[in-house]
Structure formats: C-alpha cells, structure tokens
PDB file of N, CA and C in Angstrom:
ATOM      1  N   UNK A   1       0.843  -1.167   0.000  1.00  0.00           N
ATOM      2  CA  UNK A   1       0.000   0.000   0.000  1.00  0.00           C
ATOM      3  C   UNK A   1       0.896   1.242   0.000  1.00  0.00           C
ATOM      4  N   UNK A   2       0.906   2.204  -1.169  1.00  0.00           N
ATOM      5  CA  UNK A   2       1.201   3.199  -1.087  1.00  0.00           C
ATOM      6  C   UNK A   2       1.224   4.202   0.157  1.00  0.00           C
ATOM      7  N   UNK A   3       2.360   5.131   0.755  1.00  0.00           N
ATOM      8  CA  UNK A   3       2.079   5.985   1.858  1.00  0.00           C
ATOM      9  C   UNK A   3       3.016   6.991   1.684  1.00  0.00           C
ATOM     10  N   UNK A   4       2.894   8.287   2.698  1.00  0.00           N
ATOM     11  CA  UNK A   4       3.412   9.300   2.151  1.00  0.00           C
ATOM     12  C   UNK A   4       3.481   9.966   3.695  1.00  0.00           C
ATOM     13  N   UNK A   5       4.578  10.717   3.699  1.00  0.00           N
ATOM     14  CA  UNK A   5       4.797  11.343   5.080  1.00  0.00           C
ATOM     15  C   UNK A   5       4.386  12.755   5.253  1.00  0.00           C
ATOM     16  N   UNK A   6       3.744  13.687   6.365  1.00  0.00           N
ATOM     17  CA  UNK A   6       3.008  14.749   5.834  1.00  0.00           C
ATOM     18  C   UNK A   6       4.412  15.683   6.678  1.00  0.00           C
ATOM     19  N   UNK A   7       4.790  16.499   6.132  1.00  0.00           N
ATOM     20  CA  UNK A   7       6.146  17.623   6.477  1.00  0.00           C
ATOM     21  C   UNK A   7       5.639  18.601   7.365  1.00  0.00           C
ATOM     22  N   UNK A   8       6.208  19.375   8.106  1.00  0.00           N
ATOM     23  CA  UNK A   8       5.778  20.526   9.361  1.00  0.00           C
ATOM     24  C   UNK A   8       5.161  21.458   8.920  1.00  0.00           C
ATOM     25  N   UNK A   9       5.275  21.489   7.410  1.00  0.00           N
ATOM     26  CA  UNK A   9       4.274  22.652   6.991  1.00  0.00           C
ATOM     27  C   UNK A   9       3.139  21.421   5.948  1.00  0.00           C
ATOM     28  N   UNK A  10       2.398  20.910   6.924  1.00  0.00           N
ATOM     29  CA  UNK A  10       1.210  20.041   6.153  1.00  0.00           C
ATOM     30  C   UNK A  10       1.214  19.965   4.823  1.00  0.00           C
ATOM     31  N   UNK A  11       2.355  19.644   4.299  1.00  0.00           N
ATOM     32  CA  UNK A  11       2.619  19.143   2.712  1.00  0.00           C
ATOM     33  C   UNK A  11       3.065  17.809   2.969  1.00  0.00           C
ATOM     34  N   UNK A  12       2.726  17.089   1.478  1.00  0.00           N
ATOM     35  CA  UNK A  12       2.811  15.770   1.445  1.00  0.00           C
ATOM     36  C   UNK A  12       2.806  15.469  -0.103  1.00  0.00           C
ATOM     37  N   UNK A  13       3.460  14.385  -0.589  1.00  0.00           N
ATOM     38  CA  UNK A  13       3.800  13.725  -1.964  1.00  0.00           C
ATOM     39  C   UNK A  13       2.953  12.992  -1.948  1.00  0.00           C
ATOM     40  N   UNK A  14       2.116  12.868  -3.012  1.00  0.00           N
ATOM     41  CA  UNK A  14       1.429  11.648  -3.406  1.00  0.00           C
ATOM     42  C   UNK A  14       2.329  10.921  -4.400  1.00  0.00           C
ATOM     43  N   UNK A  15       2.289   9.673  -3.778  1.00  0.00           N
ATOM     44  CA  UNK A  15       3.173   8.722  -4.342  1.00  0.00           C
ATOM     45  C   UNK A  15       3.267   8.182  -6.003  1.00  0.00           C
ATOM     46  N   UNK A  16       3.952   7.723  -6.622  1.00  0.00           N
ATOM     47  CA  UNK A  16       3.811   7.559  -8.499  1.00  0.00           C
ATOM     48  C   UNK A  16       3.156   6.911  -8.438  1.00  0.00           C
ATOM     49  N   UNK A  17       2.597   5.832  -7.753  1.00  0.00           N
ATOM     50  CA  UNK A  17       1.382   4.669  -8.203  1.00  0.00           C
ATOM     51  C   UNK A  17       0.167   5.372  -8.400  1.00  0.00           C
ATOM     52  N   UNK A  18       0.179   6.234  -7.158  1.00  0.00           N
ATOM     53  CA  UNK A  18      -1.048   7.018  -6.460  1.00  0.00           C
ATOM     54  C   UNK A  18      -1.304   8.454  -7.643  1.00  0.00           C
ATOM     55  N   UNK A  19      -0.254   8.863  -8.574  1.00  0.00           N
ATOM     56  CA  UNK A  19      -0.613   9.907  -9.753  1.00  0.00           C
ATOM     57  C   UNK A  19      -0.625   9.295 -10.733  1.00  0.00           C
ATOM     58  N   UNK A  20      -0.358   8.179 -11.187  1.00  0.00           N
ATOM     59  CA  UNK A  20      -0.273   7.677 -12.756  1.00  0.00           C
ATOM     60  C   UNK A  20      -2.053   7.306 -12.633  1.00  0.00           C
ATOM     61  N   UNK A  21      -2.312   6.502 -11.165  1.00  0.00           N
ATOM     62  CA  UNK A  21      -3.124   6.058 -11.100  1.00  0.00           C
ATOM     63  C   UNK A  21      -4.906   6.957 -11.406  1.00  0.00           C
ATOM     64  N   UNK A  22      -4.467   8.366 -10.881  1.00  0.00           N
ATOM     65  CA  UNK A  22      -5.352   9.112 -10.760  1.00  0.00           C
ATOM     66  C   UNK A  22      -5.485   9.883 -12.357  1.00  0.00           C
ATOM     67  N   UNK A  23      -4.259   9.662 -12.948  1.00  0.00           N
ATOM     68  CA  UNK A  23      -3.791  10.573 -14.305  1.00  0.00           C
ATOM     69  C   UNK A  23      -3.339  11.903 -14.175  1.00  0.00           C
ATOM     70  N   UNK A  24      -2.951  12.287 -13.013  1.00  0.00           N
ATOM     71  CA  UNK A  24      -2.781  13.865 -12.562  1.00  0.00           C
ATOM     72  C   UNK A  24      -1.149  13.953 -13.232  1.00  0.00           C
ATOM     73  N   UNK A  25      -0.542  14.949 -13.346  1.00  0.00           N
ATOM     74  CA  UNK A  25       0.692  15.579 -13.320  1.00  0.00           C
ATOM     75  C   UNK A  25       0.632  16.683 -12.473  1.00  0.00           C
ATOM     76  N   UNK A  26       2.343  17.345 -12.421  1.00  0.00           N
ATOM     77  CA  UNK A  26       2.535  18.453 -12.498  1.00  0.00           C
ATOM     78  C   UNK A  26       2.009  19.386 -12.532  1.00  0.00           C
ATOM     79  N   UNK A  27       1.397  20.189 -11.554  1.00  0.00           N
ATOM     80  CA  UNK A  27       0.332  21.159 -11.466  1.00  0.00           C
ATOM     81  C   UNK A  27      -1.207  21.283 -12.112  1.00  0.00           C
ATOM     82  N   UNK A  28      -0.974  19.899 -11.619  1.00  0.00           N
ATOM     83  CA  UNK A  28      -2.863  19.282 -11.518  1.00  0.00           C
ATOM     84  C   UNK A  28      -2.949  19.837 -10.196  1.00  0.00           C
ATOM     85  N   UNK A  29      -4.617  19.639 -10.171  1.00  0.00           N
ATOM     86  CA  UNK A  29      -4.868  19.638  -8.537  1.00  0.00           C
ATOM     87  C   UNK A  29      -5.926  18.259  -7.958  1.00  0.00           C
ATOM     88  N   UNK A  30      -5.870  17.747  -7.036  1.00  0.00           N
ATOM     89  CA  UNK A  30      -6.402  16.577  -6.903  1.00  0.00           C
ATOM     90  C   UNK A  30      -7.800  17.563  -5.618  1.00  0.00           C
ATOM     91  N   UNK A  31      -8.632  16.859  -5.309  1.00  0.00           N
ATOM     92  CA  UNK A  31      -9.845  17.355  -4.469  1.00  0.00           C
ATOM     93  C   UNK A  31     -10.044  15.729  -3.828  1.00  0.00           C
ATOM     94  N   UNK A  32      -9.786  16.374  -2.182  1.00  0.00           N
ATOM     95  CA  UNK A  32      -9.812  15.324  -1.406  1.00  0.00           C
ATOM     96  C   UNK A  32     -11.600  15.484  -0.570  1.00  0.00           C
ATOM     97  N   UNK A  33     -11.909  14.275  -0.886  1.00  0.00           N
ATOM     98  CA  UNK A  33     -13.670  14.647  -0.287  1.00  0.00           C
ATOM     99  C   UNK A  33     -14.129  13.439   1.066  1.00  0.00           C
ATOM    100  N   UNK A  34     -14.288  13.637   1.750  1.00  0.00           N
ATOM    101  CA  UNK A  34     -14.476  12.925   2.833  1.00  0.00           C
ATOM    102  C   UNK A  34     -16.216  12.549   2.964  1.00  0.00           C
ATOM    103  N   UNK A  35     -15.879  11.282   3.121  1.00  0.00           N
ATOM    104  CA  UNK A  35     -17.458  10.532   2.920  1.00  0.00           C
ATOM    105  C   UNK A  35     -18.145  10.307   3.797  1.00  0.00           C
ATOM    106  N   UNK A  36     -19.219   9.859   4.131  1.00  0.00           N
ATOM    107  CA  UNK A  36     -20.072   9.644   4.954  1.00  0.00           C
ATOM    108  C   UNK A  36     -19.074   8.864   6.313  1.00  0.00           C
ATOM    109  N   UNK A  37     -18.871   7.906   5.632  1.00  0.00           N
ATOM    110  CA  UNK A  37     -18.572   6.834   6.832  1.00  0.00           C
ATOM    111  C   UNK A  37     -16.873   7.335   7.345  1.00  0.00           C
ATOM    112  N   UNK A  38     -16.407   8.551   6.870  1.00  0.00           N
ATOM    113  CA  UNK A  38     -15.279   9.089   7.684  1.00  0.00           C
ATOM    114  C   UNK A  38     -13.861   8.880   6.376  1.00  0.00           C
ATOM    115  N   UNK A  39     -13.929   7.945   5.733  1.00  0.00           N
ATOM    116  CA  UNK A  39     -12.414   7.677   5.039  1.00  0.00           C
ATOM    117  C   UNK A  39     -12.530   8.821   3.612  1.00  0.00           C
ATOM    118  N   UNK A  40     -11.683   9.083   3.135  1.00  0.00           N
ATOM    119  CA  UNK A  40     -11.071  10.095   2.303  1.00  0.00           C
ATOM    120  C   UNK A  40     -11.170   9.852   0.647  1.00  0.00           C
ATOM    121  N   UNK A  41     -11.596  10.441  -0.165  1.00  0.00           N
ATOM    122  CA  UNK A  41     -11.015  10.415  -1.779  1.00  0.00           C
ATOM    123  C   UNK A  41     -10.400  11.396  -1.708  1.00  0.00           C
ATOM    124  N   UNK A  42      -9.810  10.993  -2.950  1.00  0.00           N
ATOM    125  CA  UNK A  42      -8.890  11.633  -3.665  1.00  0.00           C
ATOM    126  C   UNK A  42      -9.210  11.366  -5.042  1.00  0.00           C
ATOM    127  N   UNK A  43      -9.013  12.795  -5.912  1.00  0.00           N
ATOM    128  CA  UNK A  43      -9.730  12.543  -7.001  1.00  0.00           C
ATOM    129  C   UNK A  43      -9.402  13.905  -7.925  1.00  0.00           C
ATOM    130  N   UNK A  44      -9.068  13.526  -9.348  1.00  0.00           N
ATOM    131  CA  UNK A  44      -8.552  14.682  -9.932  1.00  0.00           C
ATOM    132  C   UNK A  44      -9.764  16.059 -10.081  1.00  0.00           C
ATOM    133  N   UNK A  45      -8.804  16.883  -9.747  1.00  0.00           N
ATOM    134  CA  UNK A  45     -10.181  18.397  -9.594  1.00  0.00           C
ATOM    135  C   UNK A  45     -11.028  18.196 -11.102  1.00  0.00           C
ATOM    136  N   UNK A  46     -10.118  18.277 -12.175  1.00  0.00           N
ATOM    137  CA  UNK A  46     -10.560  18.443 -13.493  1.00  0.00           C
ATOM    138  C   UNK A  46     -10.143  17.055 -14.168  1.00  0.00           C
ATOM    139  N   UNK A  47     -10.284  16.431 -15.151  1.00  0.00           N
ATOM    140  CA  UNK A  47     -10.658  15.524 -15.738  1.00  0.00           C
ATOM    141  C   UNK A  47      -9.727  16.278 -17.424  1.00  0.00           C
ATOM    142  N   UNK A  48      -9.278  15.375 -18.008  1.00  0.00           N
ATOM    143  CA  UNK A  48      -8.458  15.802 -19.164  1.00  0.00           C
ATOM    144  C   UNK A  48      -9.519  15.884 -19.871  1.00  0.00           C
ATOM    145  N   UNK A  49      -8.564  17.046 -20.380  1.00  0.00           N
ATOM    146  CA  UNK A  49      -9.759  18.221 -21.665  1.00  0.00           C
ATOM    147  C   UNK A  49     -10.494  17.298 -23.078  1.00  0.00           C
ATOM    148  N   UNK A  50      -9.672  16.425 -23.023  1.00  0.00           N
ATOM    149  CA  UNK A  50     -10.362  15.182 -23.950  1.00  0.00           C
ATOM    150  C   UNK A  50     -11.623  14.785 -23.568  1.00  0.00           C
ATOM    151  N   UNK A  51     -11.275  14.365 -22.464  1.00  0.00           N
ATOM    152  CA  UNK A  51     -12.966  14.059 -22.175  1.00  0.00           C
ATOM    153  C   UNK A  51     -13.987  14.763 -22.205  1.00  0.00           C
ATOM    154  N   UNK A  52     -13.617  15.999 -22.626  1.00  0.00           N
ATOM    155  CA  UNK A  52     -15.278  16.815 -22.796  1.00  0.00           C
ATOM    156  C   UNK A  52     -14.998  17.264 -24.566  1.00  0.00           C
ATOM    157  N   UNK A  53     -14.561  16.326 -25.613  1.00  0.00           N
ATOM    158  CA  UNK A  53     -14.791  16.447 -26.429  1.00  0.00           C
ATOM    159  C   UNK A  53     -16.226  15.826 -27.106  1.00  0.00           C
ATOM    160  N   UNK A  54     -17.147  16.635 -27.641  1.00  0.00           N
ATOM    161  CA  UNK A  54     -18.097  16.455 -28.031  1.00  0.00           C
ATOM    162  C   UNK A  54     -19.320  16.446 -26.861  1.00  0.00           C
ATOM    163  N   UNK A  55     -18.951  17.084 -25.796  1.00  0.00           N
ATOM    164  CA  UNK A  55     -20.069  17.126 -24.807  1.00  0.00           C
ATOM    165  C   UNK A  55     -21.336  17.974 -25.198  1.00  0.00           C
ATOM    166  N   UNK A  56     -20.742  19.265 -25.644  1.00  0.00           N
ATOM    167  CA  UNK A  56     -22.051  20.093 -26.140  1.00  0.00           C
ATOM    168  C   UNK A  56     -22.767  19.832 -27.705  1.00  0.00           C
ATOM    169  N   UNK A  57     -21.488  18.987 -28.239  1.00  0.00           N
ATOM    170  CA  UNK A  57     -22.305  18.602 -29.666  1.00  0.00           C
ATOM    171  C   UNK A  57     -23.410  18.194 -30.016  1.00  0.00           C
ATOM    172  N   UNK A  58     -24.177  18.825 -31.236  1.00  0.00           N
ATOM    173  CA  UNK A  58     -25.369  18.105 -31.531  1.00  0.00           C
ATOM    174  C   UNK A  58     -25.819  17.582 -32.661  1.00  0.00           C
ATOM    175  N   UNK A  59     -26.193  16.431 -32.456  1.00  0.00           N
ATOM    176  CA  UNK A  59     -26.342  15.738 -33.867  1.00  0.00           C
ATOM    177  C   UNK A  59     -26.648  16.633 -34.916  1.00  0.00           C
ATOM    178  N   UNK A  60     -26.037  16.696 -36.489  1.00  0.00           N
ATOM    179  CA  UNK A  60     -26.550  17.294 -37.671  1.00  0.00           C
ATOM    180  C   UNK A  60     -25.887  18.852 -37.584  1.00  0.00           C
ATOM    181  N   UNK A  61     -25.450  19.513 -36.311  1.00  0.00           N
ATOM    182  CA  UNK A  61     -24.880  20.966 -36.225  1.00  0.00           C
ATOM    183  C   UNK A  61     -23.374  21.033 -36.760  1.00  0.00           C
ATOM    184  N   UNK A  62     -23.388  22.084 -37.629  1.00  0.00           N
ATOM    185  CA  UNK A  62     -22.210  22.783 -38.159  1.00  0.00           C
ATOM    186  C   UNK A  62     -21.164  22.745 -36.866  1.00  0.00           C
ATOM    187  N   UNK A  63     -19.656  22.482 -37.285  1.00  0.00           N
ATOM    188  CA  UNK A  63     -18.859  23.234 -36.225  1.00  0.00           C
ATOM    189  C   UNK A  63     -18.293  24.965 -36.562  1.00  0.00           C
ATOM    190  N   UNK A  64     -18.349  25.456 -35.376  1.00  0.00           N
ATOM    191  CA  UNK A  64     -18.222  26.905 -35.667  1.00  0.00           C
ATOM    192  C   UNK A  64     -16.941  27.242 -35.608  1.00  0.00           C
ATOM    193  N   UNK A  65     -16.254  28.275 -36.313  1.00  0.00           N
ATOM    194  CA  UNK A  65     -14.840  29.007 -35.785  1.00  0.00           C
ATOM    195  C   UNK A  65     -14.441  29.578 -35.056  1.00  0.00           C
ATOM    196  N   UNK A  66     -13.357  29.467 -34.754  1.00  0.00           N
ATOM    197  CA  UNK A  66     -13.247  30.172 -33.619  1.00  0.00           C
ATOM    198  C   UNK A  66     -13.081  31.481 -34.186  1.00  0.00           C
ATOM    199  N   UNK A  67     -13.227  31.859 -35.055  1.00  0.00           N
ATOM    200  CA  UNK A  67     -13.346  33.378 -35.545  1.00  0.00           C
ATOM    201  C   UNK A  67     -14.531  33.769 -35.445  1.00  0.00           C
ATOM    202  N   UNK A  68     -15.454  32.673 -35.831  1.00  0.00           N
ATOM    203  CA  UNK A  68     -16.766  33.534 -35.757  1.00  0.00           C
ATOM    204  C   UNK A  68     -17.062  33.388 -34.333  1.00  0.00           C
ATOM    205  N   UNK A  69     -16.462  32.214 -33.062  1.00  0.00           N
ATOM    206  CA  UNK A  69     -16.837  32.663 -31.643  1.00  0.00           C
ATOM    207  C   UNK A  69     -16.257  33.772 -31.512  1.00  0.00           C
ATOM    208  N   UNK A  70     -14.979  34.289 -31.710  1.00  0.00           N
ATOM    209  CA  UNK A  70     -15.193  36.067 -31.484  1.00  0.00           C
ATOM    210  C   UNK A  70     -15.926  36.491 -31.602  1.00  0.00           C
ATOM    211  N   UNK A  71     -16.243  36.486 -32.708  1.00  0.00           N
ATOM    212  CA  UNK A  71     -17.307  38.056 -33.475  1.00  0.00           C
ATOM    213  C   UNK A  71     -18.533  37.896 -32.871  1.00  0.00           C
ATOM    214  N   UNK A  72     -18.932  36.497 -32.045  1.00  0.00           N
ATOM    215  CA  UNK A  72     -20.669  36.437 -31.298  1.00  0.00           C
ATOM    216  C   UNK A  72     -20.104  37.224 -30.079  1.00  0.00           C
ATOM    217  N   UNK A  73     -18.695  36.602 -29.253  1.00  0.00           N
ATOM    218  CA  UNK A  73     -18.778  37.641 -27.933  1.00  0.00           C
ATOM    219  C   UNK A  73     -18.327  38.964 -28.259  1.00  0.00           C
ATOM    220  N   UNK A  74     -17.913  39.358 -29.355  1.00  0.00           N
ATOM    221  CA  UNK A  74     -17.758  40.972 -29.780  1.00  0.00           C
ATOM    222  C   UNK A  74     -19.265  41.781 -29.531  1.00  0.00           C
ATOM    223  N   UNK A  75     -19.855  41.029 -30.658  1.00  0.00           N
ATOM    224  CA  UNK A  75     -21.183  41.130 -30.314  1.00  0.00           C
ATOM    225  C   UNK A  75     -22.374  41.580 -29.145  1.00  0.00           C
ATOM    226  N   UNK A  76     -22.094  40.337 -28.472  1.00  0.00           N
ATOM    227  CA  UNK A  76     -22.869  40.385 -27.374  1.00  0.00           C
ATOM    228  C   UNK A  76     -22.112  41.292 -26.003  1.00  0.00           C
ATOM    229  N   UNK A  77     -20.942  41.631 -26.425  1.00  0.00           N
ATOM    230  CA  UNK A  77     -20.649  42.216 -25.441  1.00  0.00           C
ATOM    231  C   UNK A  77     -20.275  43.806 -25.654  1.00  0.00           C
ATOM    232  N   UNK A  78     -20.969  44.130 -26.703  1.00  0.00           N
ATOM    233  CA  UNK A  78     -21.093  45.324 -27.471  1.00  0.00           C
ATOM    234  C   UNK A  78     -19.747  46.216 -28.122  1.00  0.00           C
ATOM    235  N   UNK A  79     -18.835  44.946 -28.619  1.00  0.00           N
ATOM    236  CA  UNK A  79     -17.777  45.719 -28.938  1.00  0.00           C
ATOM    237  C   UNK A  79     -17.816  45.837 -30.611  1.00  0.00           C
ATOM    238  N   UNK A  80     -16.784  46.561 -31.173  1.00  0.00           N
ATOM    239  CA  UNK A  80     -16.984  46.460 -32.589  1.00  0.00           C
ATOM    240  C   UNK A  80     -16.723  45.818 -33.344  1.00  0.00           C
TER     241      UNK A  80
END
C-alpha cells in the first residue's frame, strides 16, 4: 500500500502509483472529499480536456470558428 509522510508545513507527496493512477501531473490539482462513513477520496479536480470532447455537440450541427466565436462575444458584449 502506497504511503506518504506529511512535512511541518502540512505538505505531502502523493506517491507515483497514487498519480499515474489518478492521471494527474505536475500542477494538476487533486480534491480530497471525505465521505459519509469518515475515510477520504482523492480525485482529480478536473478531468483531461479530452474528455469533454463532443459534450455540447449536436447531432446534424455545423462546427463553428473560432473566428466567428469572437465576433458572437464581440457582439454580445457590445464591442466592434
């Protein structure tokens, strides 16, 4: 079982099993949530940007540019 020692200023390494495992790197952030019955997750804050490919898509819709997403928040946000 993975373990990790916590330092005088409450920092601590999560171990390589314990980040490959989660998929985190290097200035990820992990969110530790404590459950009903008292024991701990750990769990990546955000989720790789892959995975929200095609979340808002909708069947049969054009993809838009990112030129023309400028020109809607130009738009809507009353610039020229």
């Amino acid at each position: 079982m993975p373990s990790s020692t916590i330092t005088a200023k409450g920092q601590t390494t999560i171990p390589k099993v314990i980040r490959e495992h989660l998929g985190v790197d290097i200035g990820d952030r992990v969110d530790f949530v404590i459950q009903p019955d008292g024991t701990i997750v750990i769990e990546p804050a955000v989720g790789q940007v892959g995975a929200l490919k095609g979340l808002l898509a909708k069947k049969g819709q054009r993809p838009v540019s990112v030129d023309a997403m400028h020109e809607a928040i130009r738009k809507r946000a009353g610039g020229p």
